[in-house]
PDB file of N, CA and C in Angstrom:
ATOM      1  N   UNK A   1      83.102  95.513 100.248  1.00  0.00           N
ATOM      2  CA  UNK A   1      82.479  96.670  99.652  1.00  0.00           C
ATOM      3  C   UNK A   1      83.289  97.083  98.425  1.00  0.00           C
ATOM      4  N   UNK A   2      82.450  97.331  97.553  1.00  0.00           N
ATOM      5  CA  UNK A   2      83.184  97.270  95.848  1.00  0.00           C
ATOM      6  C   UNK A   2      83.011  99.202  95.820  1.00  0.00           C
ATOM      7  N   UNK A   3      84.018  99.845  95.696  1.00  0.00           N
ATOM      8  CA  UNK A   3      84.188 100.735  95.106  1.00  0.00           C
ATOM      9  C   UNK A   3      84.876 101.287  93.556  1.00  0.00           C
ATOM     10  N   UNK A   4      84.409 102.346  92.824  1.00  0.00           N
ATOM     11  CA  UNK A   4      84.533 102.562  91.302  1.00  0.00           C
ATOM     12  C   UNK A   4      85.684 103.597  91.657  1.00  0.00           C
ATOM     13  N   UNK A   5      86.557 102.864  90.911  1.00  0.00           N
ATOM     14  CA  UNK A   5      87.566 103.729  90.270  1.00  0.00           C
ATOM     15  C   UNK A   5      87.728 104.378  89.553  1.00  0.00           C
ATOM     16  N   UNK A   6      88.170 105.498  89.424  1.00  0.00           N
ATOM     17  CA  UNK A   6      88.375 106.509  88.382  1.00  0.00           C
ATOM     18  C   UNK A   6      89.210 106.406  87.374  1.00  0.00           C
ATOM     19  N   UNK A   7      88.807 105.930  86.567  1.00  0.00           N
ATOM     20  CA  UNK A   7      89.959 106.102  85.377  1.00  0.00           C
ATOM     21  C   UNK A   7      90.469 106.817  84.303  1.00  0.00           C
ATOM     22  N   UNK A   8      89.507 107.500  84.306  1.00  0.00           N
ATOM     23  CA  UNK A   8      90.309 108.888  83.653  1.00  0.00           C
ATOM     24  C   UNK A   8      90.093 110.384  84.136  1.00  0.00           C
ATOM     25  N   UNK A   9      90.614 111.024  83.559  1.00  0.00           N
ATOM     26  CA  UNK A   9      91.328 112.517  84.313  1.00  0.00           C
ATOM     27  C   UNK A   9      91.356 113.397  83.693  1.00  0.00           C
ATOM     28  N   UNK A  10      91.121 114.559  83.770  1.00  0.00           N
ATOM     29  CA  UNK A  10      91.350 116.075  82.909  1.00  0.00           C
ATOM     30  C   UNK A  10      92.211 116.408  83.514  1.00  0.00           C
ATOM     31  N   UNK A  11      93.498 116.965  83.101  1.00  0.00           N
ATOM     32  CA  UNK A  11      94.198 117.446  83.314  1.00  0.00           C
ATOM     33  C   UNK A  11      94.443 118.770  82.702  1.00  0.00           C
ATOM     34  N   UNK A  12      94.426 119.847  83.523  1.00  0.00           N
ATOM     35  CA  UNK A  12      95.180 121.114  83.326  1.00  0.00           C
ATOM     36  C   UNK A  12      96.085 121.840  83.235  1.00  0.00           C
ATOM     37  N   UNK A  13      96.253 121.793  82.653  1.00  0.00           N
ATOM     38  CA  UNK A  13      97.917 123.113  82.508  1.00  0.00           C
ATOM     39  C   UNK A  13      97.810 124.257  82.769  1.00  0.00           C
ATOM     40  N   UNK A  14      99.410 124.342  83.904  1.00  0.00           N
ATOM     41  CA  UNK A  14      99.525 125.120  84.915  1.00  0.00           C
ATOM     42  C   UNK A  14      99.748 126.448  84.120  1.00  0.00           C
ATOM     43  N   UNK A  15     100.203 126.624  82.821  1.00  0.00           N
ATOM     44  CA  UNK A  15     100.444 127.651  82.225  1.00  0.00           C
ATOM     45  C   UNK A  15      99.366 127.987  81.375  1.00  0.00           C
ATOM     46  N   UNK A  16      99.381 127.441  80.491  1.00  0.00           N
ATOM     47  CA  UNK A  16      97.749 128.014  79.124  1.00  0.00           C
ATOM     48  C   UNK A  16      96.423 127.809  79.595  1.00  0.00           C
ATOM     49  N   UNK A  17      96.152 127.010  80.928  1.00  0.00           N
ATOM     50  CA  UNK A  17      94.578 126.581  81.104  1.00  0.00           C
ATOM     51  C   UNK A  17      94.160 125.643  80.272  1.00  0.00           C
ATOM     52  N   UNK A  18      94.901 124.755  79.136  1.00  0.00           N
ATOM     53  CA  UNK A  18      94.375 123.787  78.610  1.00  0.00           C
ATOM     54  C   UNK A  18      93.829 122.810  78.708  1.00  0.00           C
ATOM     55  N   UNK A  19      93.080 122.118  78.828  1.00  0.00           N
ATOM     56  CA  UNK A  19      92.338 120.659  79.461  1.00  0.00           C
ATOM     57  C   UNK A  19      92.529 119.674  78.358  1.00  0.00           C
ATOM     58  N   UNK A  20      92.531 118.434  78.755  1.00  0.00           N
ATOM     59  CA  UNK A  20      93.209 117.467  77.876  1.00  0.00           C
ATOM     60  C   UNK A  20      92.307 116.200  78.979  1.00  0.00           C
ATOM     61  N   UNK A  21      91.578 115.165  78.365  1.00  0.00           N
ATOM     62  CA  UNK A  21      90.872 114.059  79.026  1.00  0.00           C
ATOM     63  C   UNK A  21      92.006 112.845  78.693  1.00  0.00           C
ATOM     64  N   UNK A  22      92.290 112.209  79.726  1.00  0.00           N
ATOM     65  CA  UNK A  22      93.523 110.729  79.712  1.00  0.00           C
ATOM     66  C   UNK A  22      92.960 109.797  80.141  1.00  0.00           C
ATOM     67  N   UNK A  23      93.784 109.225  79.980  1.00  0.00           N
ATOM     68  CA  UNK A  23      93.366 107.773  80.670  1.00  0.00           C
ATOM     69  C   UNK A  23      94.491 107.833  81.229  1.00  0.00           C
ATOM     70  N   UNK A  24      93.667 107.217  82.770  1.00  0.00           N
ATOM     71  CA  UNK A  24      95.324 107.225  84.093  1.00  0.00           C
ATOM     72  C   UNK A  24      95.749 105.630  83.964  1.00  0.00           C
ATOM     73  N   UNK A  25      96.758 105.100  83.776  1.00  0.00           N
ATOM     74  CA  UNK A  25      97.230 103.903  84.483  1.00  0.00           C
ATOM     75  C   UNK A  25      96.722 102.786  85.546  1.00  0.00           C
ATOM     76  N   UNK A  26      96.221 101.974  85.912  1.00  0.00           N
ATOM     77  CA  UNK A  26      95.820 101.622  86.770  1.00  0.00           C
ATOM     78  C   UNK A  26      97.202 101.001  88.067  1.00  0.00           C
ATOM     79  N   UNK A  27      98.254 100.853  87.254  1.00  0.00           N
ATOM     80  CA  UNK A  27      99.261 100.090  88.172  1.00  0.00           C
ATOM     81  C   UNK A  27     100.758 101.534  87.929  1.00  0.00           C
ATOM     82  N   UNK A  28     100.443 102.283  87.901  1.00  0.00           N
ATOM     83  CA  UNK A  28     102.042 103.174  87.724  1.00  0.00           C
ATOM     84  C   UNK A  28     101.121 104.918  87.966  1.00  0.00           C
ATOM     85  N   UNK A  29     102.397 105.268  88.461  1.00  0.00           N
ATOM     86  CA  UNK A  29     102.117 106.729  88.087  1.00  0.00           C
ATOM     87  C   UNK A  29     102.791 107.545  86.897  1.00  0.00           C
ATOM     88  N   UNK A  30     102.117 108.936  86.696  1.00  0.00           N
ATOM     89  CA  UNK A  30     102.889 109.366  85.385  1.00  0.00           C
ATOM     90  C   UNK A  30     103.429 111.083  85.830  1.00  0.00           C
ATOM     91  N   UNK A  31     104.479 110.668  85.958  1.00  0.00           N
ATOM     92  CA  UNK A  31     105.918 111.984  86.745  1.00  0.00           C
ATOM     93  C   UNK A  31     106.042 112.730  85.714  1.00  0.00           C
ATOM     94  N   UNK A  32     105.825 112.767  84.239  1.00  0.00           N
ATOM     95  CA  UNK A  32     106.161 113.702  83.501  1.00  0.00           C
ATOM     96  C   UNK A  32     104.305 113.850  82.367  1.00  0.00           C
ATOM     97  N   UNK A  33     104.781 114.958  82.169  1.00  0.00           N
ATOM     98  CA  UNK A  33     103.057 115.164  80.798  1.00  0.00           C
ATOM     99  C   UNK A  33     103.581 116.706  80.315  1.00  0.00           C
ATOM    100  N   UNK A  34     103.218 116.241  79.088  1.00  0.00           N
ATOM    101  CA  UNK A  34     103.505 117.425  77.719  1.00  0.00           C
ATOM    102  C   UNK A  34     102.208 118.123  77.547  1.00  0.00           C
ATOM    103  N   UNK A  35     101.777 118.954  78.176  1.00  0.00           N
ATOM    104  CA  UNK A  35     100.473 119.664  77.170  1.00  0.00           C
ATOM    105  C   UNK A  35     100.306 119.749  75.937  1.00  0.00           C
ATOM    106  N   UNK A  36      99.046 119.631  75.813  1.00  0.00           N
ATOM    107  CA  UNK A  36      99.091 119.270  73.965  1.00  0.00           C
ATOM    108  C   UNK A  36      98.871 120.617  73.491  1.00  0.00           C
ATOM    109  N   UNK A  37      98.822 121.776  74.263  1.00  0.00           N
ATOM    110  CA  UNK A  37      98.410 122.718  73.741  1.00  0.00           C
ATOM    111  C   UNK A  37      99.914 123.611  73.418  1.00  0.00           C
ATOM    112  N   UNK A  38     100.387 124.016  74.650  1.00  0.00           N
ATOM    113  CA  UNK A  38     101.432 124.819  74.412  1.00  0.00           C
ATOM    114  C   UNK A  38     103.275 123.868  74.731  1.00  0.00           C
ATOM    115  N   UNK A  39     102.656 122.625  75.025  1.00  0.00           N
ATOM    116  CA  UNK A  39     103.899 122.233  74.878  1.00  0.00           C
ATOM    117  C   UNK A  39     104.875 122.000  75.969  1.00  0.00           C
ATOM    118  N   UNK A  40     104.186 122.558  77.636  1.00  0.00           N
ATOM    119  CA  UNK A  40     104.753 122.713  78.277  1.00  0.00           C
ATOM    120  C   UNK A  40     105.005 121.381  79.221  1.00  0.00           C
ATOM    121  N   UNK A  41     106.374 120.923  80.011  1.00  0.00           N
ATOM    122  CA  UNK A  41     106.643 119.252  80.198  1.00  0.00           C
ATOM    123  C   UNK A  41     106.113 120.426  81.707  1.00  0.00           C
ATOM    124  N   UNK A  42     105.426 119.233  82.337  1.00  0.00           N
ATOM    125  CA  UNK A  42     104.525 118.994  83.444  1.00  0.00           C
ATOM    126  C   UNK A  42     105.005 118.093  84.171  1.00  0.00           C
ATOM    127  N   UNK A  43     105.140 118.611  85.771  1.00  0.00           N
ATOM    128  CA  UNK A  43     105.436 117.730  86.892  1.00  0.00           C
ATOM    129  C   UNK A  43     104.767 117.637  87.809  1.00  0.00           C
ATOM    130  N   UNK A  44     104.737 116.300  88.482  1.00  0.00           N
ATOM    131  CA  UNK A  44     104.242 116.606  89.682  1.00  0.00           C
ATOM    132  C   UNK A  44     104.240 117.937  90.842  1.00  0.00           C
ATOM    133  N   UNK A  45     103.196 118.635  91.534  1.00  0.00           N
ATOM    134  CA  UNK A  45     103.338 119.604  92.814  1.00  0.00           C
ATOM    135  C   UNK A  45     104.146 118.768  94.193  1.00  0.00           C
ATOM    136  N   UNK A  46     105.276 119.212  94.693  1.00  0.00           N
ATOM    137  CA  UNK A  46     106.089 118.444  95.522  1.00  0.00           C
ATOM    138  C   UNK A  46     104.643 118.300  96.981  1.00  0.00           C
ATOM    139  N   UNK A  47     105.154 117.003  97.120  1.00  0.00           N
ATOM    140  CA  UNK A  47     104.102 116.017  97.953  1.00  0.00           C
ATOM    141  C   UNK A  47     103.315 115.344  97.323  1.00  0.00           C
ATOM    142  N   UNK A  48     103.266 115.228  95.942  1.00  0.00           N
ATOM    143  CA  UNK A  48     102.212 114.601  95.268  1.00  0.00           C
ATOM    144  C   UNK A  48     102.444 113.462  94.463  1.00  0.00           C
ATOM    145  N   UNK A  49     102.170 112.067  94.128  1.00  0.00           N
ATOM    146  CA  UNK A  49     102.829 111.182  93.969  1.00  0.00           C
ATOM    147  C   UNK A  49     103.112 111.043  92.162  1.00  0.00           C
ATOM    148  N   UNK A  50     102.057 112.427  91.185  1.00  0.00           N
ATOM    149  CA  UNK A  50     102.226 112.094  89.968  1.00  0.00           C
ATOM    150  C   UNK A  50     101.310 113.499  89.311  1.00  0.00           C
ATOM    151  N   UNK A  51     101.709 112.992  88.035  1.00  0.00           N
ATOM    152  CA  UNK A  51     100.516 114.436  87.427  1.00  0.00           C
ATOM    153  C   UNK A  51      98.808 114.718  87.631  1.00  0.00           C
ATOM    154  N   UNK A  52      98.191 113.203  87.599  1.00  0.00           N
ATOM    155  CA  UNK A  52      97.108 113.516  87.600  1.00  0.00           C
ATOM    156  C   UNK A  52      96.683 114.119  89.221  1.00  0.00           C
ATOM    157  N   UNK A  53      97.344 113.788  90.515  1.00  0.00           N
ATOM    158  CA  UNK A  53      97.508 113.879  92.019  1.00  0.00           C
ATOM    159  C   UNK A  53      97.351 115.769  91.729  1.00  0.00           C
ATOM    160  N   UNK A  54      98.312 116.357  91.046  1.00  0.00           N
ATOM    161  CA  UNK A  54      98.919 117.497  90.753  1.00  0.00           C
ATOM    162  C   UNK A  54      97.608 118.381  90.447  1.00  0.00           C
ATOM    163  N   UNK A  55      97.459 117.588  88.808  1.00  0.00           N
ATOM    164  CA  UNK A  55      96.666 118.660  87.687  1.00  0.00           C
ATOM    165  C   UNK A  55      95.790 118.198  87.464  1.00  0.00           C
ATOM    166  N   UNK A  56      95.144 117.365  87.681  1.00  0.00           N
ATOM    167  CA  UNK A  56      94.225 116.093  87.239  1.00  0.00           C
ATOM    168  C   UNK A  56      92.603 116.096  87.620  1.00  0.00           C
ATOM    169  N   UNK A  57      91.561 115.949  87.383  1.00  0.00           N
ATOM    170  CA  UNK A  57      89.869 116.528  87.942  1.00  0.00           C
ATOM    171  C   UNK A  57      90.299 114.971  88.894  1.00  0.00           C
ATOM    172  N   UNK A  58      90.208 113.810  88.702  1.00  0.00           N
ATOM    173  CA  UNK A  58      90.678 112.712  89.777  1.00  0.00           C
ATOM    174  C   UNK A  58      92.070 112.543  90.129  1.00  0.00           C
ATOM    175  N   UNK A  59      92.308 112.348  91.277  1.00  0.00           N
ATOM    176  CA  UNK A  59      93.211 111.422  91.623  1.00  0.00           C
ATOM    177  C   UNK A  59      94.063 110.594  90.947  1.00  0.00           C
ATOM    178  N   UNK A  60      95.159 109.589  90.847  1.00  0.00           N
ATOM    179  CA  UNK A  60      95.447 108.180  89.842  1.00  0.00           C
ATOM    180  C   UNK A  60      95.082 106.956  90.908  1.00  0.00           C
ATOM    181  N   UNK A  61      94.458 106.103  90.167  1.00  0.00           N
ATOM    182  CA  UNK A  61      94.131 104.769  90.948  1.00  0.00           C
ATOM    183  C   UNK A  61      94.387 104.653  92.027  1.00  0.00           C
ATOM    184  N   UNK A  62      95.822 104.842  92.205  1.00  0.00           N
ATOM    185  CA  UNK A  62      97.209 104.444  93.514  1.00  0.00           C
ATOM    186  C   UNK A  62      96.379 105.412  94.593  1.00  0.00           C
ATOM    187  N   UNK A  63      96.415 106.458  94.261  1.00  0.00           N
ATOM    188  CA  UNK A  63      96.197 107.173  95.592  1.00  0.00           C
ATOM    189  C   UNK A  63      94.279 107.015  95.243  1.00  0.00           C
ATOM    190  N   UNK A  64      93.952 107.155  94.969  1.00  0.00           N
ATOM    191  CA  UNK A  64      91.857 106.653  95.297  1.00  0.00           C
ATOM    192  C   UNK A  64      92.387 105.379  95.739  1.00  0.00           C
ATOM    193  N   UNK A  65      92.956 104.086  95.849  1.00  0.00           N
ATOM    194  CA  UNK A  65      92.989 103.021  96.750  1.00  0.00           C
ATOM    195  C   UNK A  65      93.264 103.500  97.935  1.00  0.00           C
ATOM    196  N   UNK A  66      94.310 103.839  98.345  1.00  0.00           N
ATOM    197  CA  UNK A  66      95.093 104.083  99.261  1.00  0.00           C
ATOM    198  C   UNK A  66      94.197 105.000 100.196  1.00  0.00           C
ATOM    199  N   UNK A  67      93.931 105.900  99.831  1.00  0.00           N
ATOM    200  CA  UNK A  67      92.321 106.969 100.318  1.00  0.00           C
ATOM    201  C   UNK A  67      91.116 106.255 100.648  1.00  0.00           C
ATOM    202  N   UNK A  68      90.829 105.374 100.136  1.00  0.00           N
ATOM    203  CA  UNK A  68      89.705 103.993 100.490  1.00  0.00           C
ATOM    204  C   UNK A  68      90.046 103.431 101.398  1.00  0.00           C
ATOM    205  N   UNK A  69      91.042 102.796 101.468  1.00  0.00           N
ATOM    206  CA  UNK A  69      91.966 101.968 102.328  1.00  0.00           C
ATOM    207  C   UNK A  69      91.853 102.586 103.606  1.00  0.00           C
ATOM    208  N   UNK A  70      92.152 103.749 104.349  1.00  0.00           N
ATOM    209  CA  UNK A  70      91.916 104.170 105.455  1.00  0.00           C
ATOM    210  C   UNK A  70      90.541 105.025 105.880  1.00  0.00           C
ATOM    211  N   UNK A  71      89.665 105.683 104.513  1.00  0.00           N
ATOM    212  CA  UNK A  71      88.344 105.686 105.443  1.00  0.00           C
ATOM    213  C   UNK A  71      87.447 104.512 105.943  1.00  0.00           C
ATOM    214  N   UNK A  72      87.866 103.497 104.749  1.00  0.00           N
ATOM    215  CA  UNK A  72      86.817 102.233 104.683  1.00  0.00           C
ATOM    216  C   UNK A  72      87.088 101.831 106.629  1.00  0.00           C
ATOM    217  N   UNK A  73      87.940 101.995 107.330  1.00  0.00           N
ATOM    218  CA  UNK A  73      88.206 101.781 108.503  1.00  0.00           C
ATOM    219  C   UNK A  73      86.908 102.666 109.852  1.00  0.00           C
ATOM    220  N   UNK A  74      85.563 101.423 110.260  1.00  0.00           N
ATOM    221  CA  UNK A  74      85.098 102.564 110.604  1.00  0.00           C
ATOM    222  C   UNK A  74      85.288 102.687 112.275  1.00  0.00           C
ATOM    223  N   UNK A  75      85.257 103.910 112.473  1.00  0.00           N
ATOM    224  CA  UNK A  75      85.395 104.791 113.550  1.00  0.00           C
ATOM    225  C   UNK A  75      84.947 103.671 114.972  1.00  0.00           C
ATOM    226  N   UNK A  76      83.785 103.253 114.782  1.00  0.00           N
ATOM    227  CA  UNK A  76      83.372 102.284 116.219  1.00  0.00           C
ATOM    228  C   UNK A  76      84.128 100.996 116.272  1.00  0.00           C
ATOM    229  N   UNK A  77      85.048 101.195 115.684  1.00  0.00           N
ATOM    230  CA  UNK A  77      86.187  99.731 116.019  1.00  0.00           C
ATOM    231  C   UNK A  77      87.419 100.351 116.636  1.00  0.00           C
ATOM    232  N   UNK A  78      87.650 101.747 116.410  1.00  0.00           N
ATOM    233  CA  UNK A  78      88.403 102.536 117.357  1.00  0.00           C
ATOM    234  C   UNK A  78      87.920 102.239 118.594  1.00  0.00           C
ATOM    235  N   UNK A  79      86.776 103.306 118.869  1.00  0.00           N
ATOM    236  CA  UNK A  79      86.254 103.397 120.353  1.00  0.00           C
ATOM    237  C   UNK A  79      85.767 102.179 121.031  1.00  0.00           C
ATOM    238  N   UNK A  80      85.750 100.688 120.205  1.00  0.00           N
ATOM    239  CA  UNK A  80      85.146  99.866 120.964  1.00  0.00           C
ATOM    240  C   UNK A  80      86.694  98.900 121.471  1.00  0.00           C
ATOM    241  N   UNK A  81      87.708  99.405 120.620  1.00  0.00           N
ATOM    242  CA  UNK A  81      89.260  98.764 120.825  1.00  0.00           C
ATOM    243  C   UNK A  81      89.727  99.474 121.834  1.00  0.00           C
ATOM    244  N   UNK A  82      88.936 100.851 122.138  1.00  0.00           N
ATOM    245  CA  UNK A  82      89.764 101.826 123.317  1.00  0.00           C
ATOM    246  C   UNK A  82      88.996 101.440 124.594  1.00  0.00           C
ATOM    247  N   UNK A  83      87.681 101.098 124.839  1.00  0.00           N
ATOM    248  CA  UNK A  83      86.758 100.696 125.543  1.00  0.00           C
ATOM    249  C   UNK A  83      87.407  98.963 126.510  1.00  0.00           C
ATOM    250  N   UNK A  84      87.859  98.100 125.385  1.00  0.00           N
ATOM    251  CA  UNK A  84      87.938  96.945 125.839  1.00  0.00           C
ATOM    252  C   UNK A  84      90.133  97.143 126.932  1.00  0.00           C
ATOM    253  N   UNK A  85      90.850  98.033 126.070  1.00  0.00           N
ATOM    254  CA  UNK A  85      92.259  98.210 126.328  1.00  0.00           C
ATOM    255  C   UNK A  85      92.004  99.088 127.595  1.00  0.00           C
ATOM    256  N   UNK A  86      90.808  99.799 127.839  1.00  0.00           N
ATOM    257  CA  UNK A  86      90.974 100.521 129.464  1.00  0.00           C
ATOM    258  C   UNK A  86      90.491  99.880 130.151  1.00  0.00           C
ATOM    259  N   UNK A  87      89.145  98.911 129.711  1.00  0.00           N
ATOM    260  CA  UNK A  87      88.651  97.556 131.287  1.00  0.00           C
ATOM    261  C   UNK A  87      89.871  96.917 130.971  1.00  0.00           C
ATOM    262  N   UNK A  88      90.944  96.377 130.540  1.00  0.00           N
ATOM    263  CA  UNK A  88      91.987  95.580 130.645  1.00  0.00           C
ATOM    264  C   UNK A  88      93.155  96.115 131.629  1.00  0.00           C
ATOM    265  N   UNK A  89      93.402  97.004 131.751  1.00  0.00           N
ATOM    266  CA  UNK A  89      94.748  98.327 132.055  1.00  0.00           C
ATOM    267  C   UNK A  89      93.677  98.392 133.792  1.00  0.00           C
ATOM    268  N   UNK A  90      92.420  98.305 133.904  1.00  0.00           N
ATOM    269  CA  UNK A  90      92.156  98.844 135.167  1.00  0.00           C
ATOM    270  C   UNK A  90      92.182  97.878 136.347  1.00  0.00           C
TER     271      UNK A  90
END
């Protein structure tokens, strides 16, 4: 199953409200960003792996994979793995 990646991002600033459209990286994250408006250096929110994670209208690549990666997992392969491990155990 082919899912679309997001590749670019609005990002906001936490101070002036400025919006600024990027282009995210597809293989790195980006730990630092300058607003173009007032100038202010921009960090990641602690737990978050980068700016766009932070300030960003998407995600960066890294984390939309990684977020795919465990819903794409569906639910009736749980209950049919818990189904077969209790007729085994009884």
């Amino acid at each position: 199953m082919k899912h679309h990646l997001h590749t670019r991002s609005s990002i906001t600033c936490s101070d002036c409200g400025h919006t600024s459209d990027e282009t995210m990286p597809l293989d790195a994250c980006v730990h630092l960003y300058e607003c173009k408006n007032c100038q202010k250096l921009m960090t990641p929110d602690s737990g978050d792996c980068c700016i766009f994670c932070s300030h960003g209208s998407h995600c960066c690549p890294t984390s939309q994979r990684e977020s795919r990666a465990y819903r794409e997992i569906p639910s009736a392969s749980f209950k049919a793995a818990s189904i077969v491990n209790a007729a085994q155990t009884s």
